[in-house]
PDB file of N, CA and C in Angstrom:
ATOM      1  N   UNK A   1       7.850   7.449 -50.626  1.00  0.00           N
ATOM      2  CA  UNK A   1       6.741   6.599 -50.237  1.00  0.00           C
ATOM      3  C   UNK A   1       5.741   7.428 -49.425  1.00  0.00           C
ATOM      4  N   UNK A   2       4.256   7.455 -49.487  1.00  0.00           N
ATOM      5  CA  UNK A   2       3.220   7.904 -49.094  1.00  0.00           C
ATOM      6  C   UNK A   2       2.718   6.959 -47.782  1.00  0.00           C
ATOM      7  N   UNK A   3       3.260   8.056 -46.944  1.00  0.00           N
ATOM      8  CA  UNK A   3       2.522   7.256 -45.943  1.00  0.00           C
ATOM      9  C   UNK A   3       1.167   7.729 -44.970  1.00  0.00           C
ATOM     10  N   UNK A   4       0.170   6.788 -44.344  1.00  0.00           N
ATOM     11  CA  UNK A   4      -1.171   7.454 -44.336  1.00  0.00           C
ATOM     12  C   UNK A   4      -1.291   8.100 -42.893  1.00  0.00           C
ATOM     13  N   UNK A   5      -1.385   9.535 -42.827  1.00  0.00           N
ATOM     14  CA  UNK A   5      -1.691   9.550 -41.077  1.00  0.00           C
ATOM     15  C   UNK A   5      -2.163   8.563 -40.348  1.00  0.00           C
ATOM     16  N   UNK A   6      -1.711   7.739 -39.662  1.00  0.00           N
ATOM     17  CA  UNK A   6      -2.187   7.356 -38.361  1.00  0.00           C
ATOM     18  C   UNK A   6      -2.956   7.477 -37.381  1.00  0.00           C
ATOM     19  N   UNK A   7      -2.478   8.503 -37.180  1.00  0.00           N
ATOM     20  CA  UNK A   7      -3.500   9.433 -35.955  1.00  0.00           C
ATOM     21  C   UNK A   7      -4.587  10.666 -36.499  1.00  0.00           C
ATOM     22  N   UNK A   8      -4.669  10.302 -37.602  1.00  0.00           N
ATOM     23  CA  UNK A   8      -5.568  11.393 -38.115  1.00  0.00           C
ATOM     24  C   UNK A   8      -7.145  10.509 -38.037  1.00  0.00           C
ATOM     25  N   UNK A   9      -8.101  11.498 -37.366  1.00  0.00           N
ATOM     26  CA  UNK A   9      -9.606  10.584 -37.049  1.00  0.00           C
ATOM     27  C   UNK A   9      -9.659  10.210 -38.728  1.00  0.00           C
ATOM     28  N   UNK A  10      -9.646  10.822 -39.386  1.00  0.00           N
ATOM     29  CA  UNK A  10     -10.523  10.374 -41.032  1.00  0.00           C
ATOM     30  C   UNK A  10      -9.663   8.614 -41.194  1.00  0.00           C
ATOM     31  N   UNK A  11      -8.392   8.447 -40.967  1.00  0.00           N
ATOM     32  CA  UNK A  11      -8.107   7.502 -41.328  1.00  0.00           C
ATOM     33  C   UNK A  11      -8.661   6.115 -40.325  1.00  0.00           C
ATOM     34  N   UNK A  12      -8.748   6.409 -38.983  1.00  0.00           N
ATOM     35  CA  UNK A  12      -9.925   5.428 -38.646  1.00  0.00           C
ATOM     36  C   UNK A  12     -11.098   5.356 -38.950  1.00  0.00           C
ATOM     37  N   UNK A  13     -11.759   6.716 -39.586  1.00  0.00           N
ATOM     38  CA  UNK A  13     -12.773   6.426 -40.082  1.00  0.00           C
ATOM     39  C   UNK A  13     -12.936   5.451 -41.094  1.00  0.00           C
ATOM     40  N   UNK A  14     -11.921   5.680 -42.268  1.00  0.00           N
ATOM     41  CA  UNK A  14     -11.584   4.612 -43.232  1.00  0.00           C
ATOM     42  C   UNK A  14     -11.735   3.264 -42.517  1.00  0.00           C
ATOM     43  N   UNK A  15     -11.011   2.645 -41.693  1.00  0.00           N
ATOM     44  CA  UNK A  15     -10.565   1.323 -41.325  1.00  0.00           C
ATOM     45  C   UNK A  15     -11.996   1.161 -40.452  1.00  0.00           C
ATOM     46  N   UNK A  16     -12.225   1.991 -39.723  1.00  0.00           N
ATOM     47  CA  UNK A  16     -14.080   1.382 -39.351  1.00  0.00           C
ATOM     48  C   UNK A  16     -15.545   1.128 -40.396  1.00  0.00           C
ATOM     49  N   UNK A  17     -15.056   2.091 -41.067  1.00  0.00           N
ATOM     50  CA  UNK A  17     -15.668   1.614 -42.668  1.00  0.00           C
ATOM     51  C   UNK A  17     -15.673   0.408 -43.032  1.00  0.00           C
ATOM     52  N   UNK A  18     -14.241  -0.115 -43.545  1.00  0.00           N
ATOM     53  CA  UNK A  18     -13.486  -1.426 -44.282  1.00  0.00           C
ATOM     54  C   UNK A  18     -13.801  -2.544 -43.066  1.00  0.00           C
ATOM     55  N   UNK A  19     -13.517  -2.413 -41.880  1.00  0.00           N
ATOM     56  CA  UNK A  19     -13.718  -3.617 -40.813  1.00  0.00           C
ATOM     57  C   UNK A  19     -15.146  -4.180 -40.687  1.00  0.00           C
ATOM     58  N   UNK A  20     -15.798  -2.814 -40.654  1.00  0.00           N
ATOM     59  CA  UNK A  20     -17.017  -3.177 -40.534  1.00  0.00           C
ATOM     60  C   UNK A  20     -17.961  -3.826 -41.661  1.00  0.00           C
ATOM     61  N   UNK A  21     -17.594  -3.543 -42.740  1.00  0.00           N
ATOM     62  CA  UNK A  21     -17.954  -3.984 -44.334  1.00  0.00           C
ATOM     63  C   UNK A  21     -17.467  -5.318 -44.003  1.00  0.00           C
ATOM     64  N   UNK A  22     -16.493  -6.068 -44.079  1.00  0.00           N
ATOM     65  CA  UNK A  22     -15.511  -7.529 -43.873  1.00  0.00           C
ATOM     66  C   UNK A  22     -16.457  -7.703 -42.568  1.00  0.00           C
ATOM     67  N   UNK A  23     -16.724  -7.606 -41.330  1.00  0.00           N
ATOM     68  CA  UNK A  23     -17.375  -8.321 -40.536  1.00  0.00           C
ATOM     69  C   UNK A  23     -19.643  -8.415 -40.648  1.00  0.00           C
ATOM     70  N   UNK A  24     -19.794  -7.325 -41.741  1.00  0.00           N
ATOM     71  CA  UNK A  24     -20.991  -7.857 -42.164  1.00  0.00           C
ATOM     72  C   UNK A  24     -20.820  -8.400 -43.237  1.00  0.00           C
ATOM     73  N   UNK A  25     -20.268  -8.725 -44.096  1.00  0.00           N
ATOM     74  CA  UNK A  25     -19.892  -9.518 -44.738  1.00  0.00           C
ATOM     75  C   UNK A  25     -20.146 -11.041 -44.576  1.00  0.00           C
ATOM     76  N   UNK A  26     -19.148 -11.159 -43.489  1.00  0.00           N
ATOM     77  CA  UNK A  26     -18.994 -12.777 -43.121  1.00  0.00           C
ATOM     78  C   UNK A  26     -20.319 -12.842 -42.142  1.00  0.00           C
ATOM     79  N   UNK A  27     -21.294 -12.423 -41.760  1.00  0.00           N
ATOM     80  CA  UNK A  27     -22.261 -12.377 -41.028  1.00  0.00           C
ATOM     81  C   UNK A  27     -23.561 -13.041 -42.010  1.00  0.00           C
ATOM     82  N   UNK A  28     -23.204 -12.700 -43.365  1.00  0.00           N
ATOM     83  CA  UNK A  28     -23.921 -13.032 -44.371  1.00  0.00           C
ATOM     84  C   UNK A  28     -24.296 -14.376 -44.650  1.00  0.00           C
ATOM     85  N   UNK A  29     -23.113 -15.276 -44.405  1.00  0.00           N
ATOM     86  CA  UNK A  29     -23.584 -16.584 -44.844  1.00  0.00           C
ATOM     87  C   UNK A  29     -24.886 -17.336 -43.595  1.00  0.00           C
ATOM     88  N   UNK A  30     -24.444 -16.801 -42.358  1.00  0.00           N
ATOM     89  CA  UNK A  30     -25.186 -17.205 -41.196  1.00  0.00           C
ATOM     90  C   UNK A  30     -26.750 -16.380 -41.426  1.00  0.00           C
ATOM     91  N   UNK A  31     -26.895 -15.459 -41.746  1.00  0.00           N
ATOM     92  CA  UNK A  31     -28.478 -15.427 -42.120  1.00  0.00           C
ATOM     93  C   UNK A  31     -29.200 -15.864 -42.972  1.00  0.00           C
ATOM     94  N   UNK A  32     -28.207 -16.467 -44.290  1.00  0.00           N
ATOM     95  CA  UNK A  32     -28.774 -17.063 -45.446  1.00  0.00           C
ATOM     96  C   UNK A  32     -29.540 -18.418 -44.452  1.00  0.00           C
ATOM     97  N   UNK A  33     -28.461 -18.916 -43.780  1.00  0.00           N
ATOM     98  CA  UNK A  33     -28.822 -20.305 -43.173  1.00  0.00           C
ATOM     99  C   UNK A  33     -29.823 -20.217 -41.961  1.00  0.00           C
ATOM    100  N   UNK A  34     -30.112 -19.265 -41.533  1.00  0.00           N
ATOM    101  CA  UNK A  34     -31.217 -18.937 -40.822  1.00  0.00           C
ATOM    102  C   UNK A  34     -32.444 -18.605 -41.924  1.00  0.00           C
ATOM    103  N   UNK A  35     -32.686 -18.619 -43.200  1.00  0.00           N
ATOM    104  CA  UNK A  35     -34.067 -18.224 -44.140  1.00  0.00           C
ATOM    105  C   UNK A  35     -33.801 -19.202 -44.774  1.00  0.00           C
ATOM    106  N   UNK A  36     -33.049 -20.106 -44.825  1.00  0.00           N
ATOM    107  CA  UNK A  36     -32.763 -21.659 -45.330  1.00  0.00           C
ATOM    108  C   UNK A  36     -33.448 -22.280 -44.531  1.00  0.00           C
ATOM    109  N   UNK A  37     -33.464 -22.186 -42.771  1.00  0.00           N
ATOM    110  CA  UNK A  37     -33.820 -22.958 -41.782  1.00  0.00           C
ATOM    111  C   UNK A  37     -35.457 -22.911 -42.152  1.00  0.00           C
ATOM    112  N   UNK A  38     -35.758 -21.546 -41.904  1.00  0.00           N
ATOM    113  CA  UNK A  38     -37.359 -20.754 -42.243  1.00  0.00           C
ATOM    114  C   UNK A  38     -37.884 -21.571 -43.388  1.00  0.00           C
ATOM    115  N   UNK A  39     -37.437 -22.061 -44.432  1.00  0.00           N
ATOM    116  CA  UNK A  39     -38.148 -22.097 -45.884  1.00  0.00           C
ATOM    117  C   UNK A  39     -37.919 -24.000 -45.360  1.00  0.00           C
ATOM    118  N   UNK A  40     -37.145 -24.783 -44.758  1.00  0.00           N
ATOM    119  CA  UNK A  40     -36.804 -26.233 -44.638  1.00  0.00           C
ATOM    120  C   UNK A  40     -38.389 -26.339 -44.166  1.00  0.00           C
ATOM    121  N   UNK A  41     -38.432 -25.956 -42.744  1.00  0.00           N
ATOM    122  CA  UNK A  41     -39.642 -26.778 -42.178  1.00  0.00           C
ATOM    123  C   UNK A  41     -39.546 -25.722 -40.800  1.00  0.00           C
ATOM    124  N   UNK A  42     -41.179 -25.817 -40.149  1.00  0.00           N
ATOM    125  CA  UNK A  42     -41.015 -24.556 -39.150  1.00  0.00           C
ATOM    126  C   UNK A  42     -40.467 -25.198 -37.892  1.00  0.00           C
ATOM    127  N   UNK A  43     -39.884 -26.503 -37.473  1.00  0.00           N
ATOM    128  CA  UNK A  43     -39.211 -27.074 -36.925  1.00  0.00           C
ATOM    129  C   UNK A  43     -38.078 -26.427 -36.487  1.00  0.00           C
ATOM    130  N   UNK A  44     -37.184 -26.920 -37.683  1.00  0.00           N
ATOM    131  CA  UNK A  44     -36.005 -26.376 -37.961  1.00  0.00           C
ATOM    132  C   UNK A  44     -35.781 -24.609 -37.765  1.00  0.00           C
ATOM    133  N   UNK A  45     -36.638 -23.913 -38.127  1.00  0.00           N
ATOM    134  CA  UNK A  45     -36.776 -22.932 -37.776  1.00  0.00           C
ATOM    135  C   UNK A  45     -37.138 -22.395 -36.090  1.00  0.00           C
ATOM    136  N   UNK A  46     -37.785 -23.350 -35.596  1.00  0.00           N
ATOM    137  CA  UNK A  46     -37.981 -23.086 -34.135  1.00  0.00           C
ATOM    138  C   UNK A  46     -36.872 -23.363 -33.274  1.00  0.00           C
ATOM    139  N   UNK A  47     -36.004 -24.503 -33.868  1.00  0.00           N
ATOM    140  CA  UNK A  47     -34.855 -24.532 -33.260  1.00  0.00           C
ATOM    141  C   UNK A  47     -33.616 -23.845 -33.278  1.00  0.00           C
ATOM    142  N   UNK A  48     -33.808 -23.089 -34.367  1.00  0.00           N
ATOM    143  CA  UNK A  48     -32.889 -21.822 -34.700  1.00  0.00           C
ATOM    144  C   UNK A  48     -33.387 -20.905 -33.367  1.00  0.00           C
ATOM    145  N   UNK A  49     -34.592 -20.760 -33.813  1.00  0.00           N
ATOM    146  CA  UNK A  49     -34.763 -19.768 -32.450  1.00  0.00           C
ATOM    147  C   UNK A  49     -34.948 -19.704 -31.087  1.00  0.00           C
ATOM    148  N   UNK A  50     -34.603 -21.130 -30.999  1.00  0.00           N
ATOM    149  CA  UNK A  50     -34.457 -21.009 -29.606  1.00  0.00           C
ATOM    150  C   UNK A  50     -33.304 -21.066 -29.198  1.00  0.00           C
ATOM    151  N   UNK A  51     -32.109 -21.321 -30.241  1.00  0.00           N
ATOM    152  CA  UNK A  51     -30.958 -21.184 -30.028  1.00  0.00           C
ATOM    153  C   UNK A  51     -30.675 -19.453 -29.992  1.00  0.00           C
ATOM    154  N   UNK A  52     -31.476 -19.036 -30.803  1.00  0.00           N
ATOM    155  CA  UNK A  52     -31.110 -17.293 -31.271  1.00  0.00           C
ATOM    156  C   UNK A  52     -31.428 -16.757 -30.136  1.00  0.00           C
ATOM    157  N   UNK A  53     -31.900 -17.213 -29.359  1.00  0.00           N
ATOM    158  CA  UNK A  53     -32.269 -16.860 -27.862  1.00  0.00           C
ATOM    159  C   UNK A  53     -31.713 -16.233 -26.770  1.00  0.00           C
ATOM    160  N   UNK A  54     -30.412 -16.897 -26.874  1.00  0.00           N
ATOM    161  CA  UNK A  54     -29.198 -17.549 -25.664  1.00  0.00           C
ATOM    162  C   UNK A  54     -28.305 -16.137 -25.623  1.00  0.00           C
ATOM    163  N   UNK A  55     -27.924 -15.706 -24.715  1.00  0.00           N
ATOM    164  CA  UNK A  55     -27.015 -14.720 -24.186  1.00  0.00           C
ATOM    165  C   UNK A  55     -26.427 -14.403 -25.460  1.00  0.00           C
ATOM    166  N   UNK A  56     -25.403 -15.134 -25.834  1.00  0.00           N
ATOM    167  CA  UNK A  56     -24.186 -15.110 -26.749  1.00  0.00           C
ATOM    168  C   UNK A  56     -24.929 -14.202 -28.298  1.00  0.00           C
ATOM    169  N   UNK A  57     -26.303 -14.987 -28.533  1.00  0.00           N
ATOM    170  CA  UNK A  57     -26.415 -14.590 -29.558  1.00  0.00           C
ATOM    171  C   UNK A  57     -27.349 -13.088 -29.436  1.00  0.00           C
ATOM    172  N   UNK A  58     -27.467 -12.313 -28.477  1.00  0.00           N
ATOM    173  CA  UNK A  58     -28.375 -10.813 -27.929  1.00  0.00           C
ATOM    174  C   UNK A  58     -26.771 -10.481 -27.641  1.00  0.00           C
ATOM    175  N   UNK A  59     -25.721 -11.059 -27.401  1.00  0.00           N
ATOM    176  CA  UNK A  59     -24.763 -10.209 -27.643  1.00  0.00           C
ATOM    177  C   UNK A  59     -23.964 -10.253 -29.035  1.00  0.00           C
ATOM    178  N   UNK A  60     -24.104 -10.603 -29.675  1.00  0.00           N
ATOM    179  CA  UNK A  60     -23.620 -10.670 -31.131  1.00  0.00           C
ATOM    180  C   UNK A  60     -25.293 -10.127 -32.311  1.00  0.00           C
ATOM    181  N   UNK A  61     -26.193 -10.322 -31.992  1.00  0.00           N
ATOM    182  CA  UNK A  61     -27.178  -9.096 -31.563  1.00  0.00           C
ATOM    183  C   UNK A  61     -26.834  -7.371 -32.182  1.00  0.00           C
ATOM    184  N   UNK A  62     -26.772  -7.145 -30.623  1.00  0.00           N
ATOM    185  CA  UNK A  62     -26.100  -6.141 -30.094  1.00  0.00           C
ATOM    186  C   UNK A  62     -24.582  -5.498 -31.519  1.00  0.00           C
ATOM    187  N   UNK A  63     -24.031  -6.359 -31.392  1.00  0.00           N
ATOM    188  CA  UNK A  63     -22.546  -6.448 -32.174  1.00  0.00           C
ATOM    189  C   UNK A  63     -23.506  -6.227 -33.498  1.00  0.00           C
ATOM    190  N   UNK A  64     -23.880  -6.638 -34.278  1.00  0.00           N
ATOM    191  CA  UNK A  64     -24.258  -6.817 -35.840  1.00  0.00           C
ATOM    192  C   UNK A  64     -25.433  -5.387 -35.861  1.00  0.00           C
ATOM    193  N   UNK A  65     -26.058  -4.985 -34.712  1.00  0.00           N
ATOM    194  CA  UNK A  65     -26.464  -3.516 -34.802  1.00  0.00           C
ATOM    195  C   UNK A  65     -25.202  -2.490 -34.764  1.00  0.00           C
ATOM    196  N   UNK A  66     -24.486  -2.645 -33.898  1.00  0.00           N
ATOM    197  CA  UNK A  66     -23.452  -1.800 -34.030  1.00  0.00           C
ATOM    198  C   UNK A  66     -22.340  -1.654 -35.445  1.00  0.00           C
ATOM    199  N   UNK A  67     -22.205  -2.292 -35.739  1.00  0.00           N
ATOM    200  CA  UNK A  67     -21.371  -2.557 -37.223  1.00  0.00           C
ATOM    201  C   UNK A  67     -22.275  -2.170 -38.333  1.00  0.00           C
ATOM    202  N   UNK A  68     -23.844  -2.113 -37.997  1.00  0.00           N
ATOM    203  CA  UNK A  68     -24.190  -1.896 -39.119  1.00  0.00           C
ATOM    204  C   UNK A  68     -24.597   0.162 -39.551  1.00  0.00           C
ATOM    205  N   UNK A  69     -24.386   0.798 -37.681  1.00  0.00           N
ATOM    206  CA  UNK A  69     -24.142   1.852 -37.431  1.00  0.00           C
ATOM    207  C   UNK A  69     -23.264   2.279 -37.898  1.00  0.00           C
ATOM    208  N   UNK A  70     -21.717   1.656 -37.501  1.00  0.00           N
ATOM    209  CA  UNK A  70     -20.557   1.983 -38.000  1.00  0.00           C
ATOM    210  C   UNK A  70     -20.953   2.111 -39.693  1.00  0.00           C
ATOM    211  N   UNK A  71     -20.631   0.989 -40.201  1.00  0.00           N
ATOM    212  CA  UNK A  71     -20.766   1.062 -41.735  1.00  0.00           C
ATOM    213  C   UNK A  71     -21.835   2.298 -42.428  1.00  0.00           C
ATOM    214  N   UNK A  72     -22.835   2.442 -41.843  1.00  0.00           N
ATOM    215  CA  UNK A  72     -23.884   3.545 -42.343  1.00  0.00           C
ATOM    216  C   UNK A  72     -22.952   4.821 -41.950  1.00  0.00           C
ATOM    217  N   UNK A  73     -22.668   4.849 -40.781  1.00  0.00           N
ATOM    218  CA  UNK A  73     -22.038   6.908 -40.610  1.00  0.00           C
ATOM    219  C   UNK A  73     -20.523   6.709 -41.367  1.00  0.00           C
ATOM    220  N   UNK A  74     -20.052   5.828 -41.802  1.00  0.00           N
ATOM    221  CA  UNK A  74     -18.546   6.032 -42.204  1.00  0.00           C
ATOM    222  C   UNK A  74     -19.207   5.593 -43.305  1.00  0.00           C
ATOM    223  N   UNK A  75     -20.169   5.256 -44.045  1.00  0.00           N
ATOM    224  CA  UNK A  75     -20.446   5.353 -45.919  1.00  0.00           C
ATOM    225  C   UNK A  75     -21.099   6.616 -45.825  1.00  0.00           C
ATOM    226  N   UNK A  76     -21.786   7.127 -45.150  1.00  0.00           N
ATOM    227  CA  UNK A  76     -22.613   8.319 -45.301  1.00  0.00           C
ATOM    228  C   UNK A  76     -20.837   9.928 -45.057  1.00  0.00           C
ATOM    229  N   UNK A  77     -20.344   9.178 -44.477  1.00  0.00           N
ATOM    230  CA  UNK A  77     -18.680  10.343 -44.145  1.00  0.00           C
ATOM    231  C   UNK A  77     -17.634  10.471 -45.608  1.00  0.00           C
ATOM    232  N   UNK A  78     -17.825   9.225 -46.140  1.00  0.00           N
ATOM    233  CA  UNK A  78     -17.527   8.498 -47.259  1.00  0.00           C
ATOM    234  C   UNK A  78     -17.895   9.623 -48.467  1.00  0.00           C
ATOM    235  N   UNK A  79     -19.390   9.563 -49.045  1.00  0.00           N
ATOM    236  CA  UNK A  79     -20.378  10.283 -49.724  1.00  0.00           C
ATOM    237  C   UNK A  79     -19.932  11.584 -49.608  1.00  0.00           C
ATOM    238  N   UNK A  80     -20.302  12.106 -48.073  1.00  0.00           N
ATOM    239  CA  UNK A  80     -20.287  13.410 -47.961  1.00  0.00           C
ATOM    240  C   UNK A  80     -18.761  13.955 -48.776  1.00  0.00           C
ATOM    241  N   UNK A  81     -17.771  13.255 -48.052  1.00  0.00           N
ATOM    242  CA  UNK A  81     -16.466  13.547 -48.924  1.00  0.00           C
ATOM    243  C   UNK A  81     -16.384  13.673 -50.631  1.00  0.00           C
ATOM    244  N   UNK A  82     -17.371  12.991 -51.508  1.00  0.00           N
ATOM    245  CA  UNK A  82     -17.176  12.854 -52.569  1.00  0.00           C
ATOM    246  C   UNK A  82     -18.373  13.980 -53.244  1.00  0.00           C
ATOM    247  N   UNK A  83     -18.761  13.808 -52.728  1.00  0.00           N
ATOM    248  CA  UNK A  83     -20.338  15.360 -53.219  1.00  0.00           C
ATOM    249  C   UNK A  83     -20.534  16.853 -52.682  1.00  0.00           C
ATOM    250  N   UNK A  84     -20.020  16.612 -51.165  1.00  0.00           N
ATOM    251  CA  UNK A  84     -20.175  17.994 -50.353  1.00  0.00           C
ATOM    252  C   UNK A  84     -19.102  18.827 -50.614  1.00  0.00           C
ATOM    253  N   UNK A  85     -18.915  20.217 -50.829  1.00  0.00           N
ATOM    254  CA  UNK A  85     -17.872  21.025 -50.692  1.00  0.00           C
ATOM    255  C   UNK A  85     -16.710  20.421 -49.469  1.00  0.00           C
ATOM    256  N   UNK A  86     -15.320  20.956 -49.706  1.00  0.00           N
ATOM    257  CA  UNK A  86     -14.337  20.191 -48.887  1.00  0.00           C
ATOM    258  C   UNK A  86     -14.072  21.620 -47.608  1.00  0.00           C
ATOM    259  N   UNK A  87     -14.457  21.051 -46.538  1.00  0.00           N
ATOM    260  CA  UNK A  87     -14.051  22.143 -45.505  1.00  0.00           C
ATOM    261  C   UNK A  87     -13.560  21.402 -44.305  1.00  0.00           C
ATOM    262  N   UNK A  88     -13.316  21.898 -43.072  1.00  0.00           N
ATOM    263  CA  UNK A  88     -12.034  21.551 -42.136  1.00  0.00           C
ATOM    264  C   UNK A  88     -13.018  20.830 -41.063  1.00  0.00           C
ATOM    265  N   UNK A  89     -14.686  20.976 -41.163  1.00  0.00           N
ATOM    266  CA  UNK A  89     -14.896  20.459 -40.135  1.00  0.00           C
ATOM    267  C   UNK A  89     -15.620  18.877 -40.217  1.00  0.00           C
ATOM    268  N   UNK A  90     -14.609  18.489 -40.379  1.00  0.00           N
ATOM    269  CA  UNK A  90     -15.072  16.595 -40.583  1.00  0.00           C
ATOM    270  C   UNK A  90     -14.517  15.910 -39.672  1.00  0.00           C
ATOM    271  N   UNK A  91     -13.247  16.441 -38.611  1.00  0.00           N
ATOM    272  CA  UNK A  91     -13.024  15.906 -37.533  1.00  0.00           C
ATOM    273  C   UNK A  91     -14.241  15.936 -36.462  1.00  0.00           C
ATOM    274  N   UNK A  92     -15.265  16.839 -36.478  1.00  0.00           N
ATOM    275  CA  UNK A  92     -16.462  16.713 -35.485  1.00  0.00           C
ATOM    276  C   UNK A  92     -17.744  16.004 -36.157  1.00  0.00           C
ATOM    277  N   UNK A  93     -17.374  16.148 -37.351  1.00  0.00           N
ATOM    278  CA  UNK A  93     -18.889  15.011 -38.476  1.00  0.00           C
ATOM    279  C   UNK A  93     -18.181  13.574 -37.564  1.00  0.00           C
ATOM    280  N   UNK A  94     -16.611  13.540 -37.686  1.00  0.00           N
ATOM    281  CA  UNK A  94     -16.232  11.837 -37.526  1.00  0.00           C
ATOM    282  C   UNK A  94     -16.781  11.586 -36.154  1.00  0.00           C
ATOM    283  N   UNK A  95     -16.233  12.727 -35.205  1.00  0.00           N
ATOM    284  CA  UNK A  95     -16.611  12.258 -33.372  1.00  0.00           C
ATOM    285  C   UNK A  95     -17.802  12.251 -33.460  1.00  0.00           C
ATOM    286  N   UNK A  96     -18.948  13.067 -33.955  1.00  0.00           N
ATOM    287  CA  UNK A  96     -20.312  13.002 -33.609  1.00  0.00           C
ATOM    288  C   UNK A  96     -20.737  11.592 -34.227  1.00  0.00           C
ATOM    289  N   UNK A  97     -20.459  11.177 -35.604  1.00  0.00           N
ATOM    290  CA  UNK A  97     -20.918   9.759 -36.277  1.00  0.00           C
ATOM    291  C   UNK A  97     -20.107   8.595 -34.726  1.00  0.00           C
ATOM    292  N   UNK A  98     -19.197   8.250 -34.673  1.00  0.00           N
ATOM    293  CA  UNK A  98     -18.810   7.699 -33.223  1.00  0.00           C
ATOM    294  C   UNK A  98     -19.649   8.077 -31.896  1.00  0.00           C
ATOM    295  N   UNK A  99     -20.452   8.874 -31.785  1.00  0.00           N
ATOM    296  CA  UNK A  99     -21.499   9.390 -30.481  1.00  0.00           C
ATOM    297  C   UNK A  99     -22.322   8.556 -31.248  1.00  0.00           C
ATOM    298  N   UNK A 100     -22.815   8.863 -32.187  1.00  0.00           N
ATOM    299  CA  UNK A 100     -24.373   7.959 -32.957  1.00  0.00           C
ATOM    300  C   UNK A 100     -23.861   6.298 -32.723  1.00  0.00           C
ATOM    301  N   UNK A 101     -23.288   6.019 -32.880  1.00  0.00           N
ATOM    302  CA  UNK A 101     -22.655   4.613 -33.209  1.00  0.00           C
ATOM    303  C   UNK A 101     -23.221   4.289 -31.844  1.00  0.00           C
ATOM    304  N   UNK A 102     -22.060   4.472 -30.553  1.00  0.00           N
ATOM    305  CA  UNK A 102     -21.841   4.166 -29.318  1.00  0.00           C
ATOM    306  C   UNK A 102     -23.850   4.357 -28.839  1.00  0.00           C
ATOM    307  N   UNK A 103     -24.335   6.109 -29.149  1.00  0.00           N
ATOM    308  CA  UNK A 103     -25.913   5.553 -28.601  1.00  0.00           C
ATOM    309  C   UNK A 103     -27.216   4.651 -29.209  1.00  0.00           C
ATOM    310  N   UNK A 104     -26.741   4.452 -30.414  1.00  0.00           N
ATOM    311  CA  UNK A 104     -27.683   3.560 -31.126  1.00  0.00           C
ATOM    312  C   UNK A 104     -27.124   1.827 -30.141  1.00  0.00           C
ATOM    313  N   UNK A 105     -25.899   1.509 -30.416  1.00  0.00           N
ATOM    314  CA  UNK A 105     -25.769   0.003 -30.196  1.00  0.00           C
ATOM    315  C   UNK A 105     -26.107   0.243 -28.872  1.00  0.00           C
ATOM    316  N   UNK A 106     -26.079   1.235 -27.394  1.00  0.00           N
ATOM    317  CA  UNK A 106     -26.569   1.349 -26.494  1.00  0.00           C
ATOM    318  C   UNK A 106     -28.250   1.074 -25.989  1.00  0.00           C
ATOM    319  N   UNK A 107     -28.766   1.919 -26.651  1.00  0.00           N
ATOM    320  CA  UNK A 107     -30.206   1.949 -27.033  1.00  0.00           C
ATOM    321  C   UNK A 107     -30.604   0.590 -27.396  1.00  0.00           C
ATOM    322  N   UNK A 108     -30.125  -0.042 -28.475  1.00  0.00           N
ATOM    323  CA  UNK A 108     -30.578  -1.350 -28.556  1.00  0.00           C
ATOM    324  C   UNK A 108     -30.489  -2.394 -27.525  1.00  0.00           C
ATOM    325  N   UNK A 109     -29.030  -2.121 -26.936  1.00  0.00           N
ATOM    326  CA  UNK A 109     -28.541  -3.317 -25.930  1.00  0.00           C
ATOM    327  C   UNK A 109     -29.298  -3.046 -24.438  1.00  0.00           C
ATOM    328  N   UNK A 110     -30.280  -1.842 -24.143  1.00  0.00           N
ATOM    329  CA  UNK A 110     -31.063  -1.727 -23.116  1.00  0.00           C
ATOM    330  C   UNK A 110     -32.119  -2.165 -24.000  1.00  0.00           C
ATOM    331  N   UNK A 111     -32.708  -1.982 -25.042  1.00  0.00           N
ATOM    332  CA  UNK A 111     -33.704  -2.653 -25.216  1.00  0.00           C
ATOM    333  C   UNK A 111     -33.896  -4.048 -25.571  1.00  0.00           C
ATOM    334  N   UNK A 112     -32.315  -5.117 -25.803  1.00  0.00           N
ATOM    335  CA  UNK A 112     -32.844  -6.196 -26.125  1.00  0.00           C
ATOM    336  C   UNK A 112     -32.558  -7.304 -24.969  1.00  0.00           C
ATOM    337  N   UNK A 113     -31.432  -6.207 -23.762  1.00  0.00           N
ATOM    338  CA  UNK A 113     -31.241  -6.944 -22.535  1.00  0.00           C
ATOM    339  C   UNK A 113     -32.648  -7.363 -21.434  1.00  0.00           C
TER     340      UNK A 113
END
C-alpha cells in the first residue's frame, strides 16, 4: 500500500489546493444570490448591502480573498509541476507561495478594516 508523505510541504500543498477549491466552491451559491438580489429590485439589493457591511461579513471578506490566494499559488505550483523541468527546489516555490498568501489576505484585511 502507497502511502502519501505527511509531512512533506508538497502534500499540504495538495490539500490547500483541494480545501480551498471545496470552500470557493460552496461560496458560489451565496454570490449567485447576491446578483439575483442586484437584478430583483435595487431594494433588495441595498439590503444585501447593508447587511454585507457588518463585521462578520469584512471577515469572511478577508477569508474568500485568502482562499482565493491559496487556490491561485497551489494551481499555479500545480502547472509548474506539469510543464516546468522537475528540480529539488519546490519546497521554497511552496514556503514563498504561503508568504504571498499570508501578505496578500494581510494587505487586504488592513485595507478593508
Amino acid at each position: 500500500m502507497i502511502r502519501p508523505a505527511r509531512n512533506h510541504p508538497g502534500f499540504w500543498a495538495f490539500v490547500a489546493h483541494r480545501v480551498s477549491g471545496v470552500a470557493l466552491a460552496l461560496f458560489l451559491p451565496l454570490h449567485f444570490l447576491a446578483l439575483g438580489l442586484a437584478l430583483e429590485s435595487a431594494d433588495a439589493l441595498d439590503r444585501m448591502l447593508a447587511v454585507a457591511d457588518s463585521p462578520a461579513f469584512k471577515v469572511a471578506e478577508w477569508g474568500l480573498v485568502t482562499l482565493l490566494t491559496i487556490h491561485l499559488g497551489a494551481g499555479l505550483r500545480v502547472m509548474a509541476l506539469e510543464f516546468l523541468p522537475w528540480r529539488d527546489g519546490r519546497k521554497g516555490l511552496i514556503g514563498l507561495g504561503a508568504i504571498a498568501t499570508v501578505v496578500v489576505g494581510t494587505i487586504f484585511l488592513l485595507r478593508v478594516g
